[in-house]
N, C-alpha and C. Protein backbone atom coordinates (compact mmCIF):
# COMPACT_ATOMS: atom_id res chain seq x y z
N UNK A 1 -15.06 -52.29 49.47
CA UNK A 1 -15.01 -53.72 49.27
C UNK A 1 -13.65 -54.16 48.72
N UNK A 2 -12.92 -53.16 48.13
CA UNK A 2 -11.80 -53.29 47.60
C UNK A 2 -10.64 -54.07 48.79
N UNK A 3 -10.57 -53.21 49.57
CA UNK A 3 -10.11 -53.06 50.95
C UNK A 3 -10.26 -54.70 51.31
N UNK A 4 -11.64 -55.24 51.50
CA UNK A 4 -12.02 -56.14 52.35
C UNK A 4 -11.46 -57.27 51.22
N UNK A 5 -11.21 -57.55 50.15
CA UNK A 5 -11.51 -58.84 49.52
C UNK A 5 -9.80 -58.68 49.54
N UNK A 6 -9.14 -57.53 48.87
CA UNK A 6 -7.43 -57.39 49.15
C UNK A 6 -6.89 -57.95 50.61
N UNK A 7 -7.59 -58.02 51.97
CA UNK A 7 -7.48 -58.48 53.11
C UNK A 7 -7.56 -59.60 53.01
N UNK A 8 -8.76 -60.20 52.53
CA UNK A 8 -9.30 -61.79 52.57
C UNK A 8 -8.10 -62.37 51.58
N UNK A 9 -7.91 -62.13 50.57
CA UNK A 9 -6.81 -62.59 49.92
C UNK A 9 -5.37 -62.99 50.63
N UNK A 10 -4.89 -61.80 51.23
CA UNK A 10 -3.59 -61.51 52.06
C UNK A 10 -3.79 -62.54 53.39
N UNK A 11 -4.60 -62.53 53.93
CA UNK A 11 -4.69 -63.14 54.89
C UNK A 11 -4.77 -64.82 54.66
N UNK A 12 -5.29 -65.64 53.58
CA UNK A 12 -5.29 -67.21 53.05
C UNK A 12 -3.91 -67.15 52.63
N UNK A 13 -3.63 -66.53 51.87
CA UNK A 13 -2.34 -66.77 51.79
C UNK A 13 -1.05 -66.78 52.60
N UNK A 14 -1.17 -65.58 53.31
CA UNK A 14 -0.46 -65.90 54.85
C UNK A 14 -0.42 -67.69 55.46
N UNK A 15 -1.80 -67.69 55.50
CA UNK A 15 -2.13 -68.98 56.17
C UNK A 15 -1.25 -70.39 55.56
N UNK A 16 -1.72 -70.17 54.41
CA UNK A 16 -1.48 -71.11 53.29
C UNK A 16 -0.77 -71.54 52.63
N UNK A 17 -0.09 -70.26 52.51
CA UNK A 17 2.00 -70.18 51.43
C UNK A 17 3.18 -69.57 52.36
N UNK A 18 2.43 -69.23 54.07
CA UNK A 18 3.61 -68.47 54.75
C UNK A 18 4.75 -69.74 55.02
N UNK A 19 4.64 -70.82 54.79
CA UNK A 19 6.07 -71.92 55.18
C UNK A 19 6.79 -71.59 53.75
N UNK A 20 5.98 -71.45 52.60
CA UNK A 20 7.05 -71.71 51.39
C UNK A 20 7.58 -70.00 50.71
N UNK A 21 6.59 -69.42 50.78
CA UNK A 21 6.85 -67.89 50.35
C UNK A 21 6.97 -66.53 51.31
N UNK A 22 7.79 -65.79 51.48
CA UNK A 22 7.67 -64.50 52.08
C UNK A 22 6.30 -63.19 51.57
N UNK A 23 5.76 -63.67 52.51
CA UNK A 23 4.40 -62.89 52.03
C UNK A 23 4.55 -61.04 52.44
N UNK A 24 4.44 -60.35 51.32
CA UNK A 24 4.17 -58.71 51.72
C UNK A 24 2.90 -58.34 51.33
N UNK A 25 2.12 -57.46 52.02
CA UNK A 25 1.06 -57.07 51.29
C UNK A 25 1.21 -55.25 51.47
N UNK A 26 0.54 -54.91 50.79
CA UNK A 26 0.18 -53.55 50.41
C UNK A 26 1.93 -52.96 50.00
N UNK A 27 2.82 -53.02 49.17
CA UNK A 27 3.95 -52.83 49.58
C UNK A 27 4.18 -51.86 48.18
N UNK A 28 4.62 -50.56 48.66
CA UNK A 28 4.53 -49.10 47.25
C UNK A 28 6.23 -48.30 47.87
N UNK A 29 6.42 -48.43 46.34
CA UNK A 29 7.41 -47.76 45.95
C UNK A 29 7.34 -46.89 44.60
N UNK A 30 8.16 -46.45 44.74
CA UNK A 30 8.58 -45.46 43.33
C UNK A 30 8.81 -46.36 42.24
N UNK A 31 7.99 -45.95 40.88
CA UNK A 31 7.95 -46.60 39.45
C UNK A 31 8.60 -46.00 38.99
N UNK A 32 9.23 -44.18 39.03
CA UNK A 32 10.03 -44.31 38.27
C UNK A 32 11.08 -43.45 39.31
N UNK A 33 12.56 -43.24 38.54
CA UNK A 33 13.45 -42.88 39.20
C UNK A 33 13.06 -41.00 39.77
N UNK A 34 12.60 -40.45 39.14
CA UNK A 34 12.38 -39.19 39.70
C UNK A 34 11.77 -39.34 41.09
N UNK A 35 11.17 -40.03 41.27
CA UNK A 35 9.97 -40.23 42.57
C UNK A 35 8.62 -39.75 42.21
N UNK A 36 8.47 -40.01 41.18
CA UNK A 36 6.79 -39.03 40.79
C UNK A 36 5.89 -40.00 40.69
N UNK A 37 6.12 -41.09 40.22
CA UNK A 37 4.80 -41.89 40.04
C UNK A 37 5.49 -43.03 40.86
N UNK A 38 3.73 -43.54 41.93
CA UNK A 38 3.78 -44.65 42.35
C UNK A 38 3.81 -45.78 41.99
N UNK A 39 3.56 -47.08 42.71
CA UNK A 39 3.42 -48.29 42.41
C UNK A 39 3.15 -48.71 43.31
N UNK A 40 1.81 -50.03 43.66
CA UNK A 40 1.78 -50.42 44.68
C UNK A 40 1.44 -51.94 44.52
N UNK A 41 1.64 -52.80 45.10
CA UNK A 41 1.52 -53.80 44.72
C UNK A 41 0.40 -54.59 46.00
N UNK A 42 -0.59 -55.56 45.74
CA UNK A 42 -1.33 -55.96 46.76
C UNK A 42 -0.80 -56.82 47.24
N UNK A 43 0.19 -57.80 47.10
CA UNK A 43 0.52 -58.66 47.62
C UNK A 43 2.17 -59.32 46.86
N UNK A 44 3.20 -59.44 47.32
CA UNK A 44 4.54 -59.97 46.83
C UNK A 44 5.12 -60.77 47.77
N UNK A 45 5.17 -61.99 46.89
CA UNK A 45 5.46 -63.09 47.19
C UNK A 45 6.90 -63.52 46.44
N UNK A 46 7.64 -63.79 47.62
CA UNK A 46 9.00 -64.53 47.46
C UNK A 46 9.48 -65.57 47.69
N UNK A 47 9.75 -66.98 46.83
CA UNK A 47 10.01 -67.69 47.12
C UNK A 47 11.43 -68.01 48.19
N UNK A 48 10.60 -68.64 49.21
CA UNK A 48 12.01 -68.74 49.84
C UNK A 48 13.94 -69.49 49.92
N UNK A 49 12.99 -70.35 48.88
CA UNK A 49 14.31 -71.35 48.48
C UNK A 49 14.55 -70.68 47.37
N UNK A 50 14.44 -69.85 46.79
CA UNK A 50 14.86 -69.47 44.87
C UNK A 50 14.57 -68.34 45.30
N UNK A 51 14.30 -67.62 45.89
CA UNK A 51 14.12 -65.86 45.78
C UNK A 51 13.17 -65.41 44.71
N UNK A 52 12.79 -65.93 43.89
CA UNK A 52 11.99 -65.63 43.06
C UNK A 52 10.90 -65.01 43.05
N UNK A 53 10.70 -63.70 42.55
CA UNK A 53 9.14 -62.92 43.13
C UNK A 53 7.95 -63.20 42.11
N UNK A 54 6.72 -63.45 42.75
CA UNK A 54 5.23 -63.09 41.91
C UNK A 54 4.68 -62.09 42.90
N UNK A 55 4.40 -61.16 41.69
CA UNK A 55 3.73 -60.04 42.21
C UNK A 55 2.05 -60.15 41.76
N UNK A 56 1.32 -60.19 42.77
CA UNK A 56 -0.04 -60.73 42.24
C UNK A 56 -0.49 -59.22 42.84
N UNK A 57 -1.61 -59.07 42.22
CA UNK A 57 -2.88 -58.04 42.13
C UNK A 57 -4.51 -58.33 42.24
N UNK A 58 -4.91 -57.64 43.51
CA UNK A 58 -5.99 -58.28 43.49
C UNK A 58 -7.38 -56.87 42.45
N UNK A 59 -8.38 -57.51 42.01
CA UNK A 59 -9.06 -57.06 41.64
C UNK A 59 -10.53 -57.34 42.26
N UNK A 60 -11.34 -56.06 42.58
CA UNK A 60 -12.83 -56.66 43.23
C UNK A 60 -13.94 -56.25 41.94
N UNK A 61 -13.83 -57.01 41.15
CA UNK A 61 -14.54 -56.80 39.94
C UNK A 61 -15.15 -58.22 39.09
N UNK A 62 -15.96 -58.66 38.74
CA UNK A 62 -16.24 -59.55 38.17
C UNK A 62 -15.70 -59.67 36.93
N UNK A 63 -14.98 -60.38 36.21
CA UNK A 63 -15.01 -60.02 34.70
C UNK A 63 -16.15 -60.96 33.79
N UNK A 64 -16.35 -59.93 32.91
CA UNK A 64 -17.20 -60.34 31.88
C UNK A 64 -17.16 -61.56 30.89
N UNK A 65 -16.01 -62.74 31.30
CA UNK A 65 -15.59 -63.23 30.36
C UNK A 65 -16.38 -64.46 29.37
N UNK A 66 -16.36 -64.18 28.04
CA UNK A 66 -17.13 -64.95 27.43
C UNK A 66 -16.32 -66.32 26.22
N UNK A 67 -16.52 -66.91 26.39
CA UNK A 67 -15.94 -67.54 24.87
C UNK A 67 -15.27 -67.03 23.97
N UNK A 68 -14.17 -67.34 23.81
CA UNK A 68 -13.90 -66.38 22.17
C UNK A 68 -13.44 -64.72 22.29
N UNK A 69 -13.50 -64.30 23.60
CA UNK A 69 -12.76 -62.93 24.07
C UNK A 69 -11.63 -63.04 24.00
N UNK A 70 -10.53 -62.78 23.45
CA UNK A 70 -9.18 -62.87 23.55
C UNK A 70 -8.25 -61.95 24.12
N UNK A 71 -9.32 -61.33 25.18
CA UNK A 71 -8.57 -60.51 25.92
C UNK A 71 -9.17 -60.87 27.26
N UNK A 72 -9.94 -61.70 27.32
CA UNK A 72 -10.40 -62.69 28.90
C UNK A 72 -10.47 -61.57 29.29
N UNK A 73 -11.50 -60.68 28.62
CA UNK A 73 -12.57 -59.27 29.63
C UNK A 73 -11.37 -58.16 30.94
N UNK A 74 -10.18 -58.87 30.18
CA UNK A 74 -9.06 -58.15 31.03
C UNK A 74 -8.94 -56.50 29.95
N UNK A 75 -8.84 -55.57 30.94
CA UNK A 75 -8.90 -54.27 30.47
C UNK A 75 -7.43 -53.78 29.80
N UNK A 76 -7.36 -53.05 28.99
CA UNK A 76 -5.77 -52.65 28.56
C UNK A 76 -5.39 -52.15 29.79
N UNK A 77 -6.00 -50.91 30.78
CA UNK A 77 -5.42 -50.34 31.60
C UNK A 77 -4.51 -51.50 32.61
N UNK A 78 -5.08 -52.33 33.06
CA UNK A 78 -4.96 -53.51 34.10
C UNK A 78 -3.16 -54.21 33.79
N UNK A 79 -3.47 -54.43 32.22
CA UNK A 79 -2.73 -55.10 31.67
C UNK A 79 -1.29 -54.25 31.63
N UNK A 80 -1.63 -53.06 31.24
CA UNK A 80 -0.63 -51.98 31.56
C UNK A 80 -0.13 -52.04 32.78
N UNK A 81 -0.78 -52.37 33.88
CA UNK A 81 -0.07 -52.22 35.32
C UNK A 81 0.20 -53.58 35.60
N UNK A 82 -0.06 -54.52 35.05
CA UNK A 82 0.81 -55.82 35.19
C UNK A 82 2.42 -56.20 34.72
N UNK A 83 2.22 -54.80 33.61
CA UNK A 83 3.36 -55.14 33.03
C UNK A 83 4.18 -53.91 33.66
N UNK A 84 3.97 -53.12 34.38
CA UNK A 84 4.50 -52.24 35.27
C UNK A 84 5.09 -52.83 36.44
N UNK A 85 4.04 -53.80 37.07
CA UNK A 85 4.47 -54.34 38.57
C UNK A 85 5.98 -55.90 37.89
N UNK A 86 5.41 -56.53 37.13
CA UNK A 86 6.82 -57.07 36.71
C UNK A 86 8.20 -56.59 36.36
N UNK A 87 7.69 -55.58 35.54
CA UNK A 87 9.29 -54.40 35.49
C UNK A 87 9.67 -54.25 36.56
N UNK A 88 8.99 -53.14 37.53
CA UNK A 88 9.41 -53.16 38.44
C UNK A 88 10.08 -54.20 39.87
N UNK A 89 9.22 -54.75 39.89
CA UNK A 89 9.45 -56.13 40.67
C UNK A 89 10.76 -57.05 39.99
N UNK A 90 11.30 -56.51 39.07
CA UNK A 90 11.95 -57.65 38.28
C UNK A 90 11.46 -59.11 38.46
N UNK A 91 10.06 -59.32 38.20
CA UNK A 91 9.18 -60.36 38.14
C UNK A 91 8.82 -60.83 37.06
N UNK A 92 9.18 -62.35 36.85
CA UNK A 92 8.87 -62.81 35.16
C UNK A 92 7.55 -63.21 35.06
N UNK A 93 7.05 -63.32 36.59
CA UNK A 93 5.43 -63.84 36.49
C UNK A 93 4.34 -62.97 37.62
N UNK A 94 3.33 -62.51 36.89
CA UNK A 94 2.42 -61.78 37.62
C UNK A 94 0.99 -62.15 37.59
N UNK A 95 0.68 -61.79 38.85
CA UNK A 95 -0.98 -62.81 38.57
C UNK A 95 -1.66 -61.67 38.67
N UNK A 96 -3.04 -61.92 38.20
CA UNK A 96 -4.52 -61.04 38.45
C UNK A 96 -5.48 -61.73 39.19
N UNK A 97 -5.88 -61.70 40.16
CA UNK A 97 -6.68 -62.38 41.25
C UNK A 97 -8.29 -61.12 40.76
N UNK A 98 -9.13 -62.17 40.42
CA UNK A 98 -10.33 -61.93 40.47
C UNK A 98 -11.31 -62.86 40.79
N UNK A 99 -12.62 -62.06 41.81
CA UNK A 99 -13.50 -63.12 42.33
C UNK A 99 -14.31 -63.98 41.49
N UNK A 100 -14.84 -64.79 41.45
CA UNK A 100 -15.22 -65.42 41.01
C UNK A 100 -16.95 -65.90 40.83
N UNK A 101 -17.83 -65.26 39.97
CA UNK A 101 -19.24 -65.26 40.56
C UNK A 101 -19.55 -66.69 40.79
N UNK A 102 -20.53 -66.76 41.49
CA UNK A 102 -20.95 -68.25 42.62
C UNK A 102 -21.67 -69.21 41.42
N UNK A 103 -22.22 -67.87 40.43
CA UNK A 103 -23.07 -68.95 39.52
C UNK A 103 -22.42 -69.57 37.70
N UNK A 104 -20.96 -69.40 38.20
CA UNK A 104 -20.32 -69.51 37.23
C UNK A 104 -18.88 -71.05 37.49
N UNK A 105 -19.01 -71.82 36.67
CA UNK A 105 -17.56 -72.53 37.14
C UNK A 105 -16.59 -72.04 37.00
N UNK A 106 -15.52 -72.47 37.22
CA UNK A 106 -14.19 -71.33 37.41
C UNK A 106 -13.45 -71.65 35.98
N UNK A 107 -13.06 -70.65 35.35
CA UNK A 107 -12.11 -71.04 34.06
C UNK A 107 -10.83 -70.95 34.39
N UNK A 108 -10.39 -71.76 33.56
CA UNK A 108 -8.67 -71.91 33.52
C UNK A 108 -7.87 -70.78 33.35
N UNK A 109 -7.21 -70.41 33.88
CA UNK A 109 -6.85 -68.99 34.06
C UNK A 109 -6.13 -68.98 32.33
N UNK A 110 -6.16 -67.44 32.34
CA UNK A 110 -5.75 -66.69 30.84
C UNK A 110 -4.23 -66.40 31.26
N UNK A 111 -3.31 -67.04 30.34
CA UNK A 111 -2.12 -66.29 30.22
C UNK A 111 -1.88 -65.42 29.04
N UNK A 112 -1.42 -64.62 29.20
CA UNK A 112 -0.74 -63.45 28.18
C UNK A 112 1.02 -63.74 28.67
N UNK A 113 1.62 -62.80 27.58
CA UNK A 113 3.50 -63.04 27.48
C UNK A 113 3.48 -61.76 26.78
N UNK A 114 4.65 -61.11 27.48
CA UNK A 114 4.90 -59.81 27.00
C UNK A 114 6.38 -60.08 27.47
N UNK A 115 6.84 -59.67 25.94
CA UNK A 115 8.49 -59.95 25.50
C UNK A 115 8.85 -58.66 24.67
N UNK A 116 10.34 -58.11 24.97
CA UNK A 116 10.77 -57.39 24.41
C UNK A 116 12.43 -57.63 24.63
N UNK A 117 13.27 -57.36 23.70
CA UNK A 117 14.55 -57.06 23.81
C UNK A 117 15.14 -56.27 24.89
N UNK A 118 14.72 -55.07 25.45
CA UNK A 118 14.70 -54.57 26.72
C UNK A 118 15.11 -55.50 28.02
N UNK A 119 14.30 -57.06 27.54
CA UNK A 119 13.99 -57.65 28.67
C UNK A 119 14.83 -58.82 28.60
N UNK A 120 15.50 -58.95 27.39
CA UNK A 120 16.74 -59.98 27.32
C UNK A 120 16.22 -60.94 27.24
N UNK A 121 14.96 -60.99 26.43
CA UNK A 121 14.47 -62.33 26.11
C UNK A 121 13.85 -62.88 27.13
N UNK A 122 14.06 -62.44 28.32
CA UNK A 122 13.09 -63.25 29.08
C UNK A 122 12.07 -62.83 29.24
N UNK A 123 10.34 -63.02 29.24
CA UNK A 123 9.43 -62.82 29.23
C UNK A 123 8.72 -62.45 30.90
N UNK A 124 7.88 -61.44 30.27
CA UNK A 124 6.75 -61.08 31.59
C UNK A 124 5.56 -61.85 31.21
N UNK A 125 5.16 -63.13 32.26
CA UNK A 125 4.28 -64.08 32.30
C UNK A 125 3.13 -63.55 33.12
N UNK A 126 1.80 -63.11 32.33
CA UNK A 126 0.83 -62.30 33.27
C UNK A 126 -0.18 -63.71 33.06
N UNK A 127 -0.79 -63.96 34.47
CA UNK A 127 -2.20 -64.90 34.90
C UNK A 127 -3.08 -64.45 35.21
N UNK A 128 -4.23 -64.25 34.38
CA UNK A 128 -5.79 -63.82 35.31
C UNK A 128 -6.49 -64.99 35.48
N UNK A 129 -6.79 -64.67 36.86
CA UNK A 129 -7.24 -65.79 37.55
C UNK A 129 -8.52 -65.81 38.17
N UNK A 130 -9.79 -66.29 37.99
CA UNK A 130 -10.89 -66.00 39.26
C UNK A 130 -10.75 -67.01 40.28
N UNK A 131 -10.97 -66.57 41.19
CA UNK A 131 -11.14 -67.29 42.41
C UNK A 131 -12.31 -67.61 43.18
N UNK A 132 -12.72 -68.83 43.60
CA UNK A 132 -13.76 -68.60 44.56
C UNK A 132 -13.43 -68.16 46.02
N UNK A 133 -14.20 -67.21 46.38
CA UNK A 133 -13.96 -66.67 48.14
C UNK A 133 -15.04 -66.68 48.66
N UNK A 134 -15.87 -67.67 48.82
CA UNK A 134 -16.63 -67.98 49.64
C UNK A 134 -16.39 -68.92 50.90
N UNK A 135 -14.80 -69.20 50.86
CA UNK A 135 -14.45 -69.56 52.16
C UNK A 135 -12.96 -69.85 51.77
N UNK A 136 -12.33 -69.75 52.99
CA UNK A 136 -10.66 -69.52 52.96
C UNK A 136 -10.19 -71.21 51.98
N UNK A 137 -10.96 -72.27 52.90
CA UNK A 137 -10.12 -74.09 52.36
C UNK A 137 -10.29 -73.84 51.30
N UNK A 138 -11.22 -73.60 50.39
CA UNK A 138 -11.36 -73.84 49.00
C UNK A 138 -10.85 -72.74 48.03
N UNK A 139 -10.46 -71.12 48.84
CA UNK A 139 -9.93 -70.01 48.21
C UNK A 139 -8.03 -70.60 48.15
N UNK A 140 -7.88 -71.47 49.39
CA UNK A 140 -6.29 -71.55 49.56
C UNK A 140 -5.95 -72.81 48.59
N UNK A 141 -6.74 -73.89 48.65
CA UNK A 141 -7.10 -74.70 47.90
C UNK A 141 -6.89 -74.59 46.41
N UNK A 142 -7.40 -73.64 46.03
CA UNK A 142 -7.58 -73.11 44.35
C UNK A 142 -6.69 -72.15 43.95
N UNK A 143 -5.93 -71.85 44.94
CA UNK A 143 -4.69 -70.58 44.90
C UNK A 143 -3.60 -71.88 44.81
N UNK A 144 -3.80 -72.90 45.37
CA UNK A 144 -2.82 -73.47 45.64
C UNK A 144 -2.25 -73.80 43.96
N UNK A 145 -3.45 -74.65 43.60
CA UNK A 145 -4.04 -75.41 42.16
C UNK A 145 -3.83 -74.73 41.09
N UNK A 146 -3.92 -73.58 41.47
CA UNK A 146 -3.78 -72.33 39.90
C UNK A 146 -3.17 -71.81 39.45
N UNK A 147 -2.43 -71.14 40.92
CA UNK A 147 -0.96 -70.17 40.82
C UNK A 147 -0.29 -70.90 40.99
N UNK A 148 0.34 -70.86 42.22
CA UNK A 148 1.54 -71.52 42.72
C UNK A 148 2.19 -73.26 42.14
């Protein structure tokens, strides 16, 4: 299912952001300089007038999120590879694409900021986001509204 919802994603967006952004999907390179550990990213998006990359990630997982969680049911591991795909990507903003259950309204997506001197002050801007995908108008619709 992983497979199928990473498709459904890639594919609205194609539809949806291919006039304004250079859409890649599934796109893996080397994280670090030896060549030992991967990286793969589900989807990188480049603005075409500014070059500017968001590296978004899709997730096929519901999150648990409740009131008052201050980690918006986002896992350390996850968060760790968000802040991996921005390093790498030299990306100041990274999204988390998660579905969205049918019997839930959609929350305002969670930002986190991860800053270090390393990074010259400029910040890695991570978004978790649910989405509804119960049909492309209202998935491209709410991608439009949220992220972009």
């Amino acid at each position: 299912m992983d497979m199928v919802y990473e498709g459904f994603i890639a594919g609205v967006v194609k539809d949806e952001l291919g006039h304004q952004y250079r859409v890649k999907t599934q796109v893996t390179d080397w994280l670090t300089e030896e060549q030992v550990f991967q990286i793969r990213n589900d989807l990188l998006l480049t603005n075409r007038q500014t070059e500017t990359t968001l590296a978004v990630d899709t997730k096929y997982k519901v999150r648990a999120f409740e009131p008052g969680d201050s980690k918006a049911s986002i896992t350390q591991m996850d968060l760790y590879q968000m802040v991996s795909h921005g390093l790498r990507r030299s990306s100041q903003h990274v999204v988390i694409l998660y579905p969205r259950p049918f019997v839930r309204e959609p929350e305002l997506p969670q930002r986190f900021t991860v800053n270090s001197d390393l990074l010259d002050k400029q910040p890695i801007h991570i978004q978790a986001v649910d989405l509804t995908v119960t049909g492309s108008m209202k998935t491209s619709k709410e991608f439009n509204e949220r992220i972009v």
